[in-house]
C-alpha atoms as a PDB file:
ATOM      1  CA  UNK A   1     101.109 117.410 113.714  1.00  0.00           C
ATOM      2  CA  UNK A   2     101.034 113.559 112.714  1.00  0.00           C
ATOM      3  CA  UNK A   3     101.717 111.212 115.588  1.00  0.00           C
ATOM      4  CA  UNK A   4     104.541 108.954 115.513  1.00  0.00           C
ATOM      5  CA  UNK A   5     103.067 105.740 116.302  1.00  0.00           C
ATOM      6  CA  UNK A   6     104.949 102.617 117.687  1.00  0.00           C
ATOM      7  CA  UNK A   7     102.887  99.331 117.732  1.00  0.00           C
ATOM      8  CA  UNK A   8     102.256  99.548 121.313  1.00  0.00           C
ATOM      9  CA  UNK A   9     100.884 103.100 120.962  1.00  0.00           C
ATOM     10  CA  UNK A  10      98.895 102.630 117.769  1.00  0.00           C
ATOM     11  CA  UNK A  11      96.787  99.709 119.272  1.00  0.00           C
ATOM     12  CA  UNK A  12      96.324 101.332 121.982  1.00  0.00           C
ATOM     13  CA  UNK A  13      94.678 104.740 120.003  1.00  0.00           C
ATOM     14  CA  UNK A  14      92.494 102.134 117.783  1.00  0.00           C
ATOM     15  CA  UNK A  15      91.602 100.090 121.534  1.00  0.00           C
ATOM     16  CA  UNK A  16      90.585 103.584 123.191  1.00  0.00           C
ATOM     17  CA  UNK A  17      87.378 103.897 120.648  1.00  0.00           C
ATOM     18  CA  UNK A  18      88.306 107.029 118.695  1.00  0.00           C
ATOM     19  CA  UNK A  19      88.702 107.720 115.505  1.00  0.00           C
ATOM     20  CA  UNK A  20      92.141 106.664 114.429  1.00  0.00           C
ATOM     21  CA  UNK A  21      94.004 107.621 111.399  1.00  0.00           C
ATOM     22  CA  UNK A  22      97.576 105.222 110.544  1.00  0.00           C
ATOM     23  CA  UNK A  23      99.467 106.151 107.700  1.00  0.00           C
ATOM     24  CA  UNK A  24     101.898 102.900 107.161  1.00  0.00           C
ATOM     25  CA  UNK A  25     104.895 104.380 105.299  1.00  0.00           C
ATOM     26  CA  UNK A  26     108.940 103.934 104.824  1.00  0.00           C
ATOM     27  CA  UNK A  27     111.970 106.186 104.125  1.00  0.00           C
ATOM     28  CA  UNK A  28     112.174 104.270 100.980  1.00  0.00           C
ATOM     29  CA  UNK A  29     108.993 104.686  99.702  1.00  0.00           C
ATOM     30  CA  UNK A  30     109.063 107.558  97.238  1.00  0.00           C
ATOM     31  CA  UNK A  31     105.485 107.767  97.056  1.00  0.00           C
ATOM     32  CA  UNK A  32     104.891 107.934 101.374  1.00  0.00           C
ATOM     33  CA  UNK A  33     106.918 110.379 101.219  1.00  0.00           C
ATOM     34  CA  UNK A  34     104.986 112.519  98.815  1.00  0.00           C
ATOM     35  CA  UNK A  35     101.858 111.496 101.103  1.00  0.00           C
ATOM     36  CA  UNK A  36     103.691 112.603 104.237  1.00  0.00           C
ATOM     37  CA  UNK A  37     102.419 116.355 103.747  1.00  0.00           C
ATOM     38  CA  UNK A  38      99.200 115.152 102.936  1.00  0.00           C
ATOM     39  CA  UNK A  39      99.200 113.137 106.141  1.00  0.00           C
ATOM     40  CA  UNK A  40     100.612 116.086 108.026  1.00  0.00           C
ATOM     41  CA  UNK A  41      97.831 118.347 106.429  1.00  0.00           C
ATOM     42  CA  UNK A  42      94.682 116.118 107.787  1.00  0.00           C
ATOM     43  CA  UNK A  43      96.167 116.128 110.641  1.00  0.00           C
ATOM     44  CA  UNK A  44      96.518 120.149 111.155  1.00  0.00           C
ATOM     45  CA  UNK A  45      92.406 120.425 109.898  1.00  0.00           C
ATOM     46  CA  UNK A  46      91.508 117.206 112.259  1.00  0.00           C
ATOM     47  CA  UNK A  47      94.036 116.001 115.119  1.00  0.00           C
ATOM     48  CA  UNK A  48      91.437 117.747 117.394  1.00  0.00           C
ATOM     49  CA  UNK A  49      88.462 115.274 116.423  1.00  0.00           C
ATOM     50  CA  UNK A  50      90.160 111.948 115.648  1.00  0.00           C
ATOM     51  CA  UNK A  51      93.850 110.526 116.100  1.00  0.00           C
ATOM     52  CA  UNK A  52      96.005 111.172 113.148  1.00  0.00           C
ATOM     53  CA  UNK A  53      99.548 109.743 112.742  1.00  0.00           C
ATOM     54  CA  UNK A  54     102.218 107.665 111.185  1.00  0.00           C
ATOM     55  CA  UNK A  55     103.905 104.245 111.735  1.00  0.00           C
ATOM     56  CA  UNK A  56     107.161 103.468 109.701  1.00  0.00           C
ATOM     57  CA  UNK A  57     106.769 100.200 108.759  1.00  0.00           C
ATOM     58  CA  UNK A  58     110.618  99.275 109.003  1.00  0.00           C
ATOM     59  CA  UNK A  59     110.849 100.003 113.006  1.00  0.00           C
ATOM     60  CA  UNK A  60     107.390  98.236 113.915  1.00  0.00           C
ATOM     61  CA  UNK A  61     105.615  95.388 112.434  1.00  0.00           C
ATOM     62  CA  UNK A  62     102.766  94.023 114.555  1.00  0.00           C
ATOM     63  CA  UNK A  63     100.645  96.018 113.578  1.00  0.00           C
ATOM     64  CA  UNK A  64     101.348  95.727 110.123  1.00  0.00           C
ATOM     65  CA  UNK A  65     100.661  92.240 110.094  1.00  0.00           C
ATOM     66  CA  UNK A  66      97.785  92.781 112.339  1.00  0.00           C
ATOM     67  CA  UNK A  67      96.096  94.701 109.451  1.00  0.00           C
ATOM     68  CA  UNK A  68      97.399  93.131 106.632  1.00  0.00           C
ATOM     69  CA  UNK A  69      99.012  96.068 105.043  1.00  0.00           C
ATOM     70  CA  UNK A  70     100.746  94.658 101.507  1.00  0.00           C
ATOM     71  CA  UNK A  71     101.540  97.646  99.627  1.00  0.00           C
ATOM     72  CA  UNK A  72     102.367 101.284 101.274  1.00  0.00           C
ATOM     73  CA  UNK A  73     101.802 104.082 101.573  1.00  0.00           C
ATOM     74  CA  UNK A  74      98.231 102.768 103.118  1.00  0.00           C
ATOM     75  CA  UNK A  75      96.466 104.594 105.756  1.00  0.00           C
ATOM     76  CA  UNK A  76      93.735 103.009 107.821  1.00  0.00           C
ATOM     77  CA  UNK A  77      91.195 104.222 109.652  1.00  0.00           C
ATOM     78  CA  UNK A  78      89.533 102.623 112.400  1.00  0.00           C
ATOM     79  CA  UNK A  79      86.308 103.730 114.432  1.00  0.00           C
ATOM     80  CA  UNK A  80      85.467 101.727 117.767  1.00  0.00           C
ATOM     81  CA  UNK A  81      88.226  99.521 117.481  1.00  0.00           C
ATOM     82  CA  UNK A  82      87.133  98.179 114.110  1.00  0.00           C
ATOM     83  CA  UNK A  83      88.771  98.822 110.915  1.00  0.00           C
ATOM     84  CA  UNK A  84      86.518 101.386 108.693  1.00  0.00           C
ATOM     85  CA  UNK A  85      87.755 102.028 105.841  1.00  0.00           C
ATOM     86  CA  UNK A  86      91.627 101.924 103.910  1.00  0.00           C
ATOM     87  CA  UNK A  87      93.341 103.869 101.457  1.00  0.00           C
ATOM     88  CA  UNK A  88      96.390 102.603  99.580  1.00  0.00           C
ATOM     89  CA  UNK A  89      98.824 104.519  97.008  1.00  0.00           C
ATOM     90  CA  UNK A  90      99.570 108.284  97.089  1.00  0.00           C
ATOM     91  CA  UNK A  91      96.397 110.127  97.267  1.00  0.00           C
ATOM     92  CA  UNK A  92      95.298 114.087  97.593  1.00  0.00           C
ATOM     93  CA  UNK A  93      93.706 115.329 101.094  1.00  0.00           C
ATOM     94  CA  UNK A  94      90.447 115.624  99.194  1.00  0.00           C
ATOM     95  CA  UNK A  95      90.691 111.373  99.072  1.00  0.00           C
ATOM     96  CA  UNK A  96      91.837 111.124 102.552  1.00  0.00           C
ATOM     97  CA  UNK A  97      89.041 113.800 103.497  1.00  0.00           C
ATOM     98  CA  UNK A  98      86.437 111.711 101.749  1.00  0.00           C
ATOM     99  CA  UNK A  99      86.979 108.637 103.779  1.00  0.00           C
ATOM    100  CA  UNK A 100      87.323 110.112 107.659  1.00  0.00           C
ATOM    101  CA  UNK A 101      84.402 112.274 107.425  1.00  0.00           C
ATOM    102  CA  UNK A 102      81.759 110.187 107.675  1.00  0.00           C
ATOM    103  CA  UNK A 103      83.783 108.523 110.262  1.00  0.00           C
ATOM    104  CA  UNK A 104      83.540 111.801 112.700  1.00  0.00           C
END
């Protein structure tokens, strides 16, 4: 299952070194919520070898800033603090898949 990340908790996953995995997303946003299974679904085949959740973008806004997210759904992913690689509009597993692998 996706973690629900606050701003404190999501720089603190990206600070500890792991693999991190943010989808930025809001109740609004017809298209994050299509990507919410998706999200969900990464998370079931790889919340054991990298940190997969969720941040609504409504209830914390640091880190949106912080990362420059414009358009949602994004999701980020960040290896050894850094940002790696980003992913914006609603996308298929295979997409999401594509960009953490060579991450692990």
């Amino acid at each position: 299952m996706a973690i629900a990340f606050t701003d404190k908790t999501a720089r603190e996953a990206i600070e500890s070194g792991k693999v991190v995995v943010i989808d930025f997303w809001a109740t609004w946003c017809g298209p994050c919520i299509k990507l919410g299974p998706v999200v969900e679904e990464l998370a079931e085949k790889y919340g054991d070898k990298a940190i997969i959740g969720k941040i609504n973008i409504d209830e914390e806004s640091e880190i949106v800033g912080e990362n420059r997210v414009r358009n949602i759904p994004t999701v980020l992913f960040f290896k050894d603090g850094e940002l790696a690689a980003r992913s914006v509009g609603l996308v298929k597993l295979e997409d999401l898949e594509a960009k953490l692998l060579p991450l692990l």
